[in-house]
C-alpha atoms as a PDB file:
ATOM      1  CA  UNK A   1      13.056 -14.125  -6.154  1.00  0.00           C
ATOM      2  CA  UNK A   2      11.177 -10.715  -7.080  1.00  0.00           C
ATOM      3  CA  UNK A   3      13.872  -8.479  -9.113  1.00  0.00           C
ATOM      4  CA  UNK A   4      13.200  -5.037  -7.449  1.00  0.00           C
ATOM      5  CA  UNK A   5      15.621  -3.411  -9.482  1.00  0.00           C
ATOM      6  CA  UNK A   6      13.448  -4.530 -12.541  1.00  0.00           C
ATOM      7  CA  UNK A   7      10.554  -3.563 -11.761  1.00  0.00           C
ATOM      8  CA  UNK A   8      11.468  -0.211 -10.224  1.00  0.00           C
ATOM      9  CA  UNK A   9      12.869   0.438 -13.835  1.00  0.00           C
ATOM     10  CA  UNK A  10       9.013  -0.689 -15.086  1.00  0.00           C
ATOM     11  CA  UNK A  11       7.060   1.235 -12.979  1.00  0.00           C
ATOM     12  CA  UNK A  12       9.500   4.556 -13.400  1.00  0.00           C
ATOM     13  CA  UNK A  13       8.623   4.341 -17.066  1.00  0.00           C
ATOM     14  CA  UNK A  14       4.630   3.657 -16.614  1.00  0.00           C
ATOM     15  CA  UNK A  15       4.327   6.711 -14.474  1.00  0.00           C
ATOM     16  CA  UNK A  16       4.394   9.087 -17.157  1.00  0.00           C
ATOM     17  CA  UNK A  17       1.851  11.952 -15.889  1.00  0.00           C
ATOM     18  CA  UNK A  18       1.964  14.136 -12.313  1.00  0.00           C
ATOM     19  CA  UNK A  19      -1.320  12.788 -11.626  1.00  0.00           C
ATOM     20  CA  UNK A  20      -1.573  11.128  -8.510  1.00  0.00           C
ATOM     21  CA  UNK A  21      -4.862   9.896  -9.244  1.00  0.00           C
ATOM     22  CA  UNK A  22      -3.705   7.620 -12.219  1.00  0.00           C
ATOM     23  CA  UNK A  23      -0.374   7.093 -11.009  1.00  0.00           C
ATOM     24  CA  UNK A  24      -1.769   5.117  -8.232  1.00  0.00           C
ATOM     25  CA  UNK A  25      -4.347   3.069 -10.676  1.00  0.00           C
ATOM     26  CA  UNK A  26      -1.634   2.689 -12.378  1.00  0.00           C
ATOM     27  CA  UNK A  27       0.393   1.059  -9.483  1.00  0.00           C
ATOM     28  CA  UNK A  28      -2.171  -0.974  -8.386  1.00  0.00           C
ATOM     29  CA  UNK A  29      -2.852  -2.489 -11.708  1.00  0.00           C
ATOM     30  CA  UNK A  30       1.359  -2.903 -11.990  1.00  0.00           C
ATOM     31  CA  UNK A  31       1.852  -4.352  -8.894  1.00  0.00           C
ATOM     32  CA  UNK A  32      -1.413  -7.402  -8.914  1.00  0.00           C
ATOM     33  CA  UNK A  33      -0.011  -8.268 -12.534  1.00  0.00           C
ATOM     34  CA  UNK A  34       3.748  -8.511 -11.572  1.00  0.00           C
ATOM     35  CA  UNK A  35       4.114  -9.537  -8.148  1.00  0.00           C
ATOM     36  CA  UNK A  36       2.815 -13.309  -7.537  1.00  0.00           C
ATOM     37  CA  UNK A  37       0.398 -14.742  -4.798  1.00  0.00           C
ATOM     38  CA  UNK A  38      -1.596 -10.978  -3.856  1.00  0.00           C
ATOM     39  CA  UNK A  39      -5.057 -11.178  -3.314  1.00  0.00           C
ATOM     40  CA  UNK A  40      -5.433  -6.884  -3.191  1.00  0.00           C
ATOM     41  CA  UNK A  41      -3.083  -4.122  -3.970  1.00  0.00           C
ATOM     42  CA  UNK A  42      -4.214  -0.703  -3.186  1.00  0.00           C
ATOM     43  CA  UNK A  43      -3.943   2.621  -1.471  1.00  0.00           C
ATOM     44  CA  UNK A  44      -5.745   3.982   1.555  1.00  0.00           C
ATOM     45  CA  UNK A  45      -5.510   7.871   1.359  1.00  0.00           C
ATOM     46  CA  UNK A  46      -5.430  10.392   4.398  1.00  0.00           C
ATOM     47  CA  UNK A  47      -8.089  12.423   3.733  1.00  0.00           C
ATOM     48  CA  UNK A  48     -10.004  12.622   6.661  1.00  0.00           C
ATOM     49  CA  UNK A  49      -8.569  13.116  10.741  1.00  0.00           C
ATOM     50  CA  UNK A  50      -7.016  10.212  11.623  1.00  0.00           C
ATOM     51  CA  UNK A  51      -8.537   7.828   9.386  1.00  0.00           C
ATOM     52  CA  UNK A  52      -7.500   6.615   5.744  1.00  0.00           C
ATOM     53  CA  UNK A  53     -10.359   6.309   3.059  1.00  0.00           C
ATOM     54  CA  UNK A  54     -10.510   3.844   0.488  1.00  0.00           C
ATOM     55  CA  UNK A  55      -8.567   5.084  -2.943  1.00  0.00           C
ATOM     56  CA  UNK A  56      -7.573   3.082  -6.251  1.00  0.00           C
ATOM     57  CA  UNK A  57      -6.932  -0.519  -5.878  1.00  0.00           C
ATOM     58  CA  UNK A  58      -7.556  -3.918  -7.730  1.00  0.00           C
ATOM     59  CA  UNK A  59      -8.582  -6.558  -5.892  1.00  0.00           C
ATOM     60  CA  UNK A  60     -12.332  -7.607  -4.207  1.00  0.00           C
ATOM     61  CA  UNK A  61     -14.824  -4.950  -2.835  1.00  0.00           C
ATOM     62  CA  UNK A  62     -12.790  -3.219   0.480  1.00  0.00           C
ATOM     63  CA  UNK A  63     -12.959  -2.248   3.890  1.00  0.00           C
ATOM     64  CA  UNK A  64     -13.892   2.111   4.411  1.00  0.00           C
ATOM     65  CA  UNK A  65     -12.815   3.951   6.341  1.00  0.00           C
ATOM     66  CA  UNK A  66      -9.896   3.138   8.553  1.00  0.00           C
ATOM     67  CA  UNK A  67      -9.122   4.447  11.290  1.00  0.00           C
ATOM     68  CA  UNK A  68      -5.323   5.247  12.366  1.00  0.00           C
ATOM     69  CA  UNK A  69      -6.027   3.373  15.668  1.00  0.00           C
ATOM     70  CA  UNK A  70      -7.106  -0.013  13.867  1.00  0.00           C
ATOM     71  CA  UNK A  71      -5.954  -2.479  11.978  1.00  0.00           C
ATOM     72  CA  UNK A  72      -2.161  -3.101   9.879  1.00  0.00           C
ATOM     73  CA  UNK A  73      -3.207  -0.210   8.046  1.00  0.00           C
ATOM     74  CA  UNK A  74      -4.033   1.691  10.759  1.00  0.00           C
ATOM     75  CA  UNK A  75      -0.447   0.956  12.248  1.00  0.00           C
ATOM     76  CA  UNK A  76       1.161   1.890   9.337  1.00  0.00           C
ATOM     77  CA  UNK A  77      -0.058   5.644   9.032  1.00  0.00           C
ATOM     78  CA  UNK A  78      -0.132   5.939  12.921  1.00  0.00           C
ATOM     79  CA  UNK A  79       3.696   4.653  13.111  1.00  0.00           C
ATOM     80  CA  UNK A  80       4.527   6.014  10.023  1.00  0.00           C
ATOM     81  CA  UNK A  81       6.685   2.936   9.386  1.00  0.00           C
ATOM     82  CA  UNK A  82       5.959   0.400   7.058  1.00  0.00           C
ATOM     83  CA  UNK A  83       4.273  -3.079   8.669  1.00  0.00           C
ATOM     84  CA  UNK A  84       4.554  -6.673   7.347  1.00  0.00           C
ATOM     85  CA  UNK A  85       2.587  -9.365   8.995  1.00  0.00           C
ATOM     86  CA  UNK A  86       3.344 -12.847   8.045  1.00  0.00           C
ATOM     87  CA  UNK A  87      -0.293 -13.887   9.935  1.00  0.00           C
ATOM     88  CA  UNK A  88      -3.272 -11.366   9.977  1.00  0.00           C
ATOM     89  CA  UNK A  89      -5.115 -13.652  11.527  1.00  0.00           C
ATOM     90  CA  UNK A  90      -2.461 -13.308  14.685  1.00  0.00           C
ATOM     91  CA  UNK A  91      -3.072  -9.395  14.697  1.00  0.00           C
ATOM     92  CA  UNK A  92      -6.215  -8.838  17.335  1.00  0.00           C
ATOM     93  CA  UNK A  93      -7.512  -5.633  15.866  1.00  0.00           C
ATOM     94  CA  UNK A  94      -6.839  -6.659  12.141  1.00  0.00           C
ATOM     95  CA  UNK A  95      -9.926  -5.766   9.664  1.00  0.00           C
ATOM     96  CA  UNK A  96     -10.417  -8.692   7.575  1.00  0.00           C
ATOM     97  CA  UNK A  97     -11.933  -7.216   4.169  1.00  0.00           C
ATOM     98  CA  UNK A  98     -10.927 -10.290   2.472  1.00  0.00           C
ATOM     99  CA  UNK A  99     -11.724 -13.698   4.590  1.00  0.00           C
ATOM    100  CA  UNK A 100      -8.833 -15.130   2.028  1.00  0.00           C
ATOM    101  CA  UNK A 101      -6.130 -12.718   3.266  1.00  0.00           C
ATOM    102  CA  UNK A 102      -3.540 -14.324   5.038  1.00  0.00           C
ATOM    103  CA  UNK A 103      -0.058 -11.996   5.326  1.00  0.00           C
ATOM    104  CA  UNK A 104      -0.045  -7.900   4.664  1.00  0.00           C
ATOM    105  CA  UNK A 105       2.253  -5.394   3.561  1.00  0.00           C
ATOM    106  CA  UNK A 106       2.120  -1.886   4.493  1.00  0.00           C
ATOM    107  CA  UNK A 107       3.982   0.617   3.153  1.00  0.00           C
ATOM    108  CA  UNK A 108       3.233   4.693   4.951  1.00  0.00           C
ATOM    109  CA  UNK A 109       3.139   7.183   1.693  1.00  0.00           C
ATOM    110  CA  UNK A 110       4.812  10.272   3.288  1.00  0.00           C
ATOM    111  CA  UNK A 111       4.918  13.969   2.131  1.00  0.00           C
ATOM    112  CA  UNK A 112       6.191  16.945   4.313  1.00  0.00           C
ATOM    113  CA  UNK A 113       6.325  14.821   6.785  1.00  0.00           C
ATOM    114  CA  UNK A 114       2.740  14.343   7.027  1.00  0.00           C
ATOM    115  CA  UNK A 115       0.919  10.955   5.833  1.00  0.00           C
ATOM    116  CA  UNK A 116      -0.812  11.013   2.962  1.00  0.00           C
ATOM    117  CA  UNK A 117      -1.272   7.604   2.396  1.00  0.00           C
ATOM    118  CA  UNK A 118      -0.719   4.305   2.213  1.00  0.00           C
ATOM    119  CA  UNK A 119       0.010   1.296   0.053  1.00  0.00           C
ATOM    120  CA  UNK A 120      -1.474  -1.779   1.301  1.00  0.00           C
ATOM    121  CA  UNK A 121      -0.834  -5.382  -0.213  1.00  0.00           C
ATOM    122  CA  UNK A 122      -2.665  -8.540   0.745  1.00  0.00           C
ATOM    123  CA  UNK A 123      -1.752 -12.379   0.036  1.00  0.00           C
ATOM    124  CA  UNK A 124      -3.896 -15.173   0.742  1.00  0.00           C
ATOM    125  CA  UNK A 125      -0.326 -17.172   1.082  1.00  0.00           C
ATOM    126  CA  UNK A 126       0.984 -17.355   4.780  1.00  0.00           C
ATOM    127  CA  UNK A 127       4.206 -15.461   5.068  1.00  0.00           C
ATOM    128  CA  UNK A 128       4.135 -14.295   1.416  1.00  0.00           C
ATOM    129  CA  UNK A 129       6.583 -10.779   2.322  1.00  0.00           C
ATOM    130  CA  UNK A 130      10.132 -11.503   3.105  1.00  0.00           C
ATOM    131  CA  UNK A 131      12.119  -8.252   4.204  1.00  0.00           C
ATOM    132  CA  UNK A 132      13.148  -8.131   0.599  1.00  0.00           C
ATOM    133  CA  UNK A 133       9.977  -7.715  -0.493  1.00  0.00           C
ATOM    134  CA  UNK A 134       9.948  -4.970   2.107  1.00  0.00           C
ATOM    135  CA  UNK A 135      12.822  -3.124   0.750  1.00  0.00           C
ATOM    136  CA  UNK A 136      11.810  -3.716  -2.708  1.00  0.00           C
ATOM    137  CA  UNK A 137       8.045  -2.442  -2.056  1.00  0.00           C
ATOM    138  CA  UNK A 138       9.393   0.714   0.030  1.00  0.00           C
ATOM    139  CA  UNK A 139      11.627   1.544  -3.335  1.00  0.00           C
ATOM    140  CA  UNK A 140       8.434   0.738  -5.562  1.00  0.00           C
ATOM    141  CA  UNK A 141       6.568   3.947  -3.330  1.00  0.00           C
ATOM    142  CA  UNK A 142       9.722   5.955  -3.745  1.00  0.00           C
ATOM    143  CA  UNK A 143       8.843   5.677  -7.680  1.00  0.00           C
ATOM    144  CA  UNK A 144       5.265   6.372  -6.783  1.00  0.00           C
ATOM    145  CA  UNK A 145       5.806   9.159  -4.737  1.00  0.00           C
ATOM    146  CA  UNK A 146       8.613  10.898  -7.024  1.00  0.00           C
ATOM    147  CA  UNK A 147       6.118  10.176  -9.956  1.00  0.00           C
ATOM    148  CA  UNK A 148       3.066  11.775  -8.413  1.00  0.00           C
ATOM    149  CA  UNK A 149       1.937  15.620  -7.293  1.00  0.00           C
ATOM    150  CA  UNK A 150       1.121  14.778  -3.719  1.00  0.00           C
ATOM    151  CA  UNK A 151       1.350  17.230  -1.770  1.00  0.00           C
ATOM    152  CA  UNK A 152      -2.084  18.982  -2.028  1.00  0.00           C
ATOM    153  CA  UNK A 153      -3.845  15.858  -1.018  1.00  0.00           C
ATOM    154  CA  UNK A 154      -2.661  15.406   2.588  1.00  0.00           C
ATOM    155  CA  UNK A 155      -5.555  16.235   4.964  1.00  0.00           C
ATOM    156  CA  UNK A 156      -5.388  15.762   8.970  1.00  0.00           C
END
């Protein structure tokens, strides 16, 4: 089992710097080399109407833009709640960047009540997010957002 606690310490500590921009490098980079069996960490920004453009992330080339009406992604920033699919492959309108991704995490990045963001983690293991993993994300992009000047970046 992933110790949240732990790693919320970790990450507090890396984000040393307002800077949204390495901050979420930074996170990316954190989460693909702690958390076990992801395929793509990364963020999807709000920069643009209704649709989230590609930001930092490690992981294989990705899918850009994304529109708030399509995909897990999509559901995330158009819910504005956070979205864990144990099968993409079940989801009708899911974008498959990565033929090897199997289960998603999406966590919505919120400032001012407007969506700026969000976090989106990929496994190519079936199931690989339990709802602790869904706590312990959410409280990962509570660091993230405390961490980071956000608020001039929201667009839409």
């Amino acid at each position: 089992m992933t110790d949240y606690a732990l790693l919320t310490r970790q990450l507090d500590a890396l984000l040393d710097t307002r800077d949204w921009l390495t901050n979420a490098a930074q996170t990316c980079a954190f989460l693909m080399q702690e958390l076990d069996d992801l395929n793509w960490a990364g963020f999807y920004l709000h920069r643009q109407p209704e649709t989230l453009v590609l930001g930092p992330f490690q992981g294989k080339p990705a899918c850009n833009p994304i529109p708030f009406g399509k995909g897990v992604c999509g559901a995330a920033a158009r819910s504005r709640q956070t979205q864990r699919v144990e099968d993409v492959h079940a989801v009708a309108d899911h974008i498959a960047c990565d033929t090897a991704s199997r289960s998603e995490l999406v966590v919505p990045i919120m400032v001012e009540d407007s969506v700026w963001g969000v976090l989106d983690l990929d496994s190519p293991r079936l199931a690989r997010f339990s709802e602790a993993d869904r706590q312990g994300i959410e409280r990962l992009v509570e660091v993230f957002i405390k961490a980071s000047e956000l608020s001039s970046q929201v667009h839409g």
